[in-house]
C-alpha atoms as a PDB file:
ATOM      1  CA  UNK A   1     -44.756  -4.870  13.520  1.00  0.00           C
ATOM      2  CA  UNK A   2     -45.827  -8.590  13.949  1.00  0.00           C
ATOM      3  CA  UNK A   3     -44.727 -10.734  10.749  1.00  0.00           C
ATOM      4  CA  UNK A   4     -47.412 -12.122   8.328  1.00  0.00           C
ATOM      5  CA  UNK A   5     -48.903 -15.715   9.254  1.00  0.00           C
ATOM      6  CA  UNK A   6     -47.864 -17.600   6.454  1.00  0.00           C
ATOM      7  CA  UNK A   7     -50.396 -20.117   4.154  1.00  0.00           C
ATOM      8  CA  UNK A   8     -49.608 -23.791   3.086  1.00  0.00           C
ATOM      9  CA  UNK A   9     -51.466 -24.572   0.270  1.00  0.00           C
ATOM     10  CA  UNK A  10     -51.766 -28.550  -0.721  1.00  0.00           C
ATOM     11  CA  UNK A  11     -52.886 -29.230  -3.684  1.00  0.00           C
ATOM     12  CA  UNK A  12     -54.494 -33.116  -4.074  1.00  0.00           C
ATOM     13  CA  UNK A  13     -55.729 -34.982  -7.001  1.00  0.00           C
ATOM     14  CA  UNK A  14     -59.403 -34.917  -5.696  1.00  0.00           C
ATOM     15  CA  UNK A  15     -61.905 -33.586  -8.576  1.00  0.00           C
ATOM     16  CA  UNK A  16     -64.927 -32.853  -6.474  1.00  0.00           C
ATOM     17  CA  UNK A  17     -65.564 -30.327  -3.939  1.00  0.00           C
ATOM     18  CA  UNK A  18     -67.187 -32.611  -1.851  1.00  0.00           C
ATOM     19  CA  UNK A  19     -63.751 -35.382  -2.062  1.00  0.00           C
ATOM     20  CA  UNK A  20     -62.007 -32.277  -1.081  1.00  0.00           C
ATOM     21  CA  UNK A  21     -64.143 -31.146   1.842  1.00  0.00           C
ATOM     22  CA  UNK A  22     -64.113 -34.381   3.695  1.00  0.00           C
ATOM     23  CA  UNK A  23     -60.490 -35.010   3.351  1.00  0.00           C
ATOM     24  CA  UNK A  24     -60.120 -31.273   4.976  1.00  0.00           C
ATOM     25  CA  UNK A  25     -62.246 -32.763   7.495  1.00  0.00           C
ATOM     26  CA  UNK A  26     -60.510 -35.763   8.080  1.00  0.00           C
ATOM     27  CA  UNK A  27     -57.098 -33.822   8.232  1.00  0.00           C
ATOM     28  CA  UNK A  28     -58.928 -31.551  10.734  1.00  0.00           C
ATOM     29  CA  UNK A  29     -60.032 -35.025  12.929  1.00  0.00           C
ATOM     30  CA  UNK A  30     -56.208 -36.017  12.874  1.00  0.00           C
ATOM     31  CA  UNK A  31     -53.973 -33.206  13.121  1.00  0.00           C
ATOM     32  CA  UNK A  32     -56.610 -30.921  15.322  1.00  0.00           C
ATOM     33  CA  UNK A  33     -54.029 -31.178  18.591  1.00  0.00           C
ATOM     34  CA  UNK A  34     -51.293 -28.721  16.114  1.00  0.00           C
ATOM     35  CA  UNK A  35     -52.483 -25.622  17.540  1.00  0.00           C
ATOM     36  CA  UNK A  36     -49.785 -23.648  14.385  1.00  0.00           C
ATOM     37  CA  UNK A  37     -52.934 -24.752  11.889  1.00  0.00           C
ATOM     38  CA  UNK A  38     -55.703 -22.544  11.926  1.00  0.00           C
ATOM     39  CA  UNK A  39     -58.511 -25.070  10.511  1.00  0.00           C
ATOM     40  CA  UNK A  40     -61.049 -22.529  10.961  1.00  0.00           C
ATOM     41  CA  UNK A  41     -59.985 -20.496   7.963  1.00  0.00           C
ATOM     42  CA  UNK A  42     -60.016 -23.696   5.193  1.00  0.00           C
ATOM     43  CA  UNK A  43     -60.773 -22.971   2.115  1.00  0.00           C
ATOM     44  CA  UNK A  44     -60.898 -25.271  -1.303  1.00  0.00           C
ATOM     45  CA  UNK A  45     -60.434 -24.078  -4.963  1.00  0.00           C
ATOM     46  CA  UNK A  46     -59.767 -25.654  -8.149  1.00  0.00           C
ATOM     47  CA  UNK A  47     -56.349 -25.602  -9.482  1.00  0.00           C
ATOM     48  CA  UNK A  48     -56.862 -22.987 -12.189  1.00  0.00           C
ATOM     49  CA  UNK A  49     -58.763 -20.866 -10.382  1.00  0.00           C
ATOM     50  CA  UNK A  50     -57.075 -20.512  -7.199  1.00  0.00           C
ATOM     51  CA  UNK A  51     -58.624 -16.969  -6.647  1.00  0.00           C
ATOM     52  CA  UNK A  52     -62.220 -18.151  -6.213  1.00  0.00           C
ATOM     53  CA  UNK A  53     -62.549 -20.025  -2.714  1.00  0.00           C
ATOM     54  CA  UNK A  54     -64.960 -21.862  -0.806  1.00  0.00           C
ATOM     55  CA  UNK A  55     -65.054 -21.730   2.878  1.00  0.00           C
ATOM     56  CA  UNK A  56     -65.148 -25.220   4.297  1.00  0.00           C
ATOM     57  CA  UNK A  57     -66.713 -24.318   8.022  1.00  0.00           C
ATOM     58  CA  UNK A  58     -68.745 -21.670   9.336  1.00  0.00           C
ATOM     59  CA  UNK A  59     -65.940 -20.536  11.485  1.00  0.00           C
ATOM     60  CA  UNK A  60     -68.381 -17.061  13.126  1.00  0.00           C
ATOM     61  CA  UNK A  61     -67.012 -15.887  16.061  1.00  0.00           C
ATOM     62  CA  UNK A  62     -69.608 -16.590  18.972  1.00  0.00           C
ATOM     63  CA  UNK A  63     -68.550 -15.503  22.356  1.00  0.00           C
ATOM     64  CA  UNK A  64     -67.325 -19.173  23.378  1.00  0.00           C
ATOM     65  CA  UNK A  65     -64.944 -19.415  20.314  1.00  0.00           C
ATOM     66  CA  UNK A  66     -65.739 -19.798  16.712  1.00  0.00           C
ATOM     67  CA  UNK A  67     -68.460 -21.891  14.869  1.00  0.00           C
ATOM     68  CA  UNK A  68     -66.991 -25.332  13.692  1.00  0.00           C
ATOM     69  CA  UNK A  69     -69.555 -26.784  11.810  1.00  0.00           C
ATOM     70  CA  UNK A  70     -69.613 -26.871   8.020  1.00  0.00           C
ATOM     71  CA  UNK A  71     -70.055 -23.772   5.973  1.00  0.00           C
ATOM     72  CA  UNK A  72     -73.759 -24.648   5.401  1.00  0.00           C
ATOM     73  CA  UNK A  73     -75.210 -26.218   8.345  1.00  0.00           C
ATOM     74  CA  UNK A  74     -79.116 -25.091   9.252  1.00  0.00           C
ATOM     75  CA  UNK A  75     -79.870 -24.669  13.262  1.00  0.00           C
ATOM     76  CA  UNK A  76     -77.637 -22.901  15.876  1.00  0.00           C
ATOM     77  CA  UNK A  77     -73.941 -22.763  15.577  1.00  0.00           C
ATOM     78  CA  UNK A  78     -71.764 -24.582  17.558  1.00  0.00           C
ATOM     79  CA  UNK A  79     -68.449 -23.489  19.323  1.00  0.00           C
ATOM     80  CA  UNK A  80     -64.575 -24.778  19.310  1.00  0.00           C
ATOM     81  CA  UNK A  81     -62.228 -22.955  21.307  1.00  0.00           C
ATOM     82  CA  UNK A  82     -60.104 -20.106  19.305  1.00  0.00           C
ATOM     83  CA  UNK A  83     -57.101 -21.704  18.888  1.00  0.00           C
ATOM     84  CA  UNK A  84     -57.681 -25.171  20.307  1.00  0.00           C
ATOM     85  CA  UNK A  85     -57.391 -26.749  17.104  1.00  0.00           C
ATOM     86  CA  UNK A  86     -59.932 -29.258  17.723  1.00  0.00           C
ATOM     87  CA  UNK A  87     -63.731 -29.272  17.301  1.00  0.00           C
ATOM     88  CA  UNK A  88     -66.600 -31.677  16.841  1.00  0.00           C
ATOM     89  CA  UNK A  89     -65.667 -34.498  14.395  1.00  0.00           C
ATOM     90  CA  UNK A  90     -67.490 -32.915  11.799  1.00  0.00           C
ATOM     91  CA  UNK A  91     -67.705 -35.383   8.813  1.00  0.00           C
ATOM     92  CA  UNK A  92     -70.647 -36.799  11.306  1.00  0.00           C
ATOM     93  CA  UNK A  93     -72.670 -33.310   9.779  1.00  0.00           C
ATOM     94  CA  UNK A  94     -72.334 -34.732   6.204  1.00  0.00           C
ATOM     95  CA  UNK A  95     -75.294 -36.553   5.069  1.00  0.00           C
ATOM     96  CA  UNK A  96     -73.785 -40.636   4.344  1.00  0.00           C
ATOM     97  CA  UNK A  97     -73.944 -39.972   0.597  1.00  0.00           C
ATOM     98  CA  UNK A  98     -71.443 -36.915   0.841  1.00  0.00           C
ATOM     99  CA  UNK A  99     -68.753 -39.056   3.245  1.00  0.00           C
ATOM    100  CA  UNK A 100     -65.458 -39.721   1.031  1.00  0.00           C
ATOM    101  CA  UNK A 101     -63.743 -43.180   2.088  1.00  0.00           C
ATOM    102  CA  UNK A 102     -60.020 -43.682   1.504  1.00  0.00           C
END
């Protein structure tokens, strides 16, 4: 019987979804090389309503890997390996008004 993966969830004191997203993203651009975190599978929710998620990347499974671009992206999807940890820099797929400075 193989033991259940286990979830960290990190709560912030971002307000918008977008915030949220892009510091995923940045956390995604720096700790991508810890091969344990399974970026693919992000999801956000607000703090009362931890129940209702929403996916932060695509994450299909295409033959080369898994789809790392964000959850709404238009055109063809683009690979990362499965369980690389790494991917395109993807805050680069936000339009300028949607990147979150800290």
């Amino acid at each position: 019987m193989n033991e259940p993966h286990r979830i960290i969830h990190l709560p912030t004191t971002l307000t918008s979804v977008d915030q949220a997203a892009a510091l995923a993203m940045a956390l995604r651009r720096s700790l991508g090389h810890v091969l344990a975190i399974d970026f693919g599978e992000t999801t956000l929710s607000e703090e009362d309503r931890q129940s209702v998620r929403t996916r932060v990347w695509c994450d299909a499974r295409l033959k080369e890997g898994r789809c790392a671009l964000p959850t709404a992206h238009t055109g063809p999807r683009a690979a990362v390996e499965i369980g690389a940890g790494n991917g395109p820099p993807v805050a680069r797929f936000l339009p300028r008004s949607r990147r979150v400075s800290w």
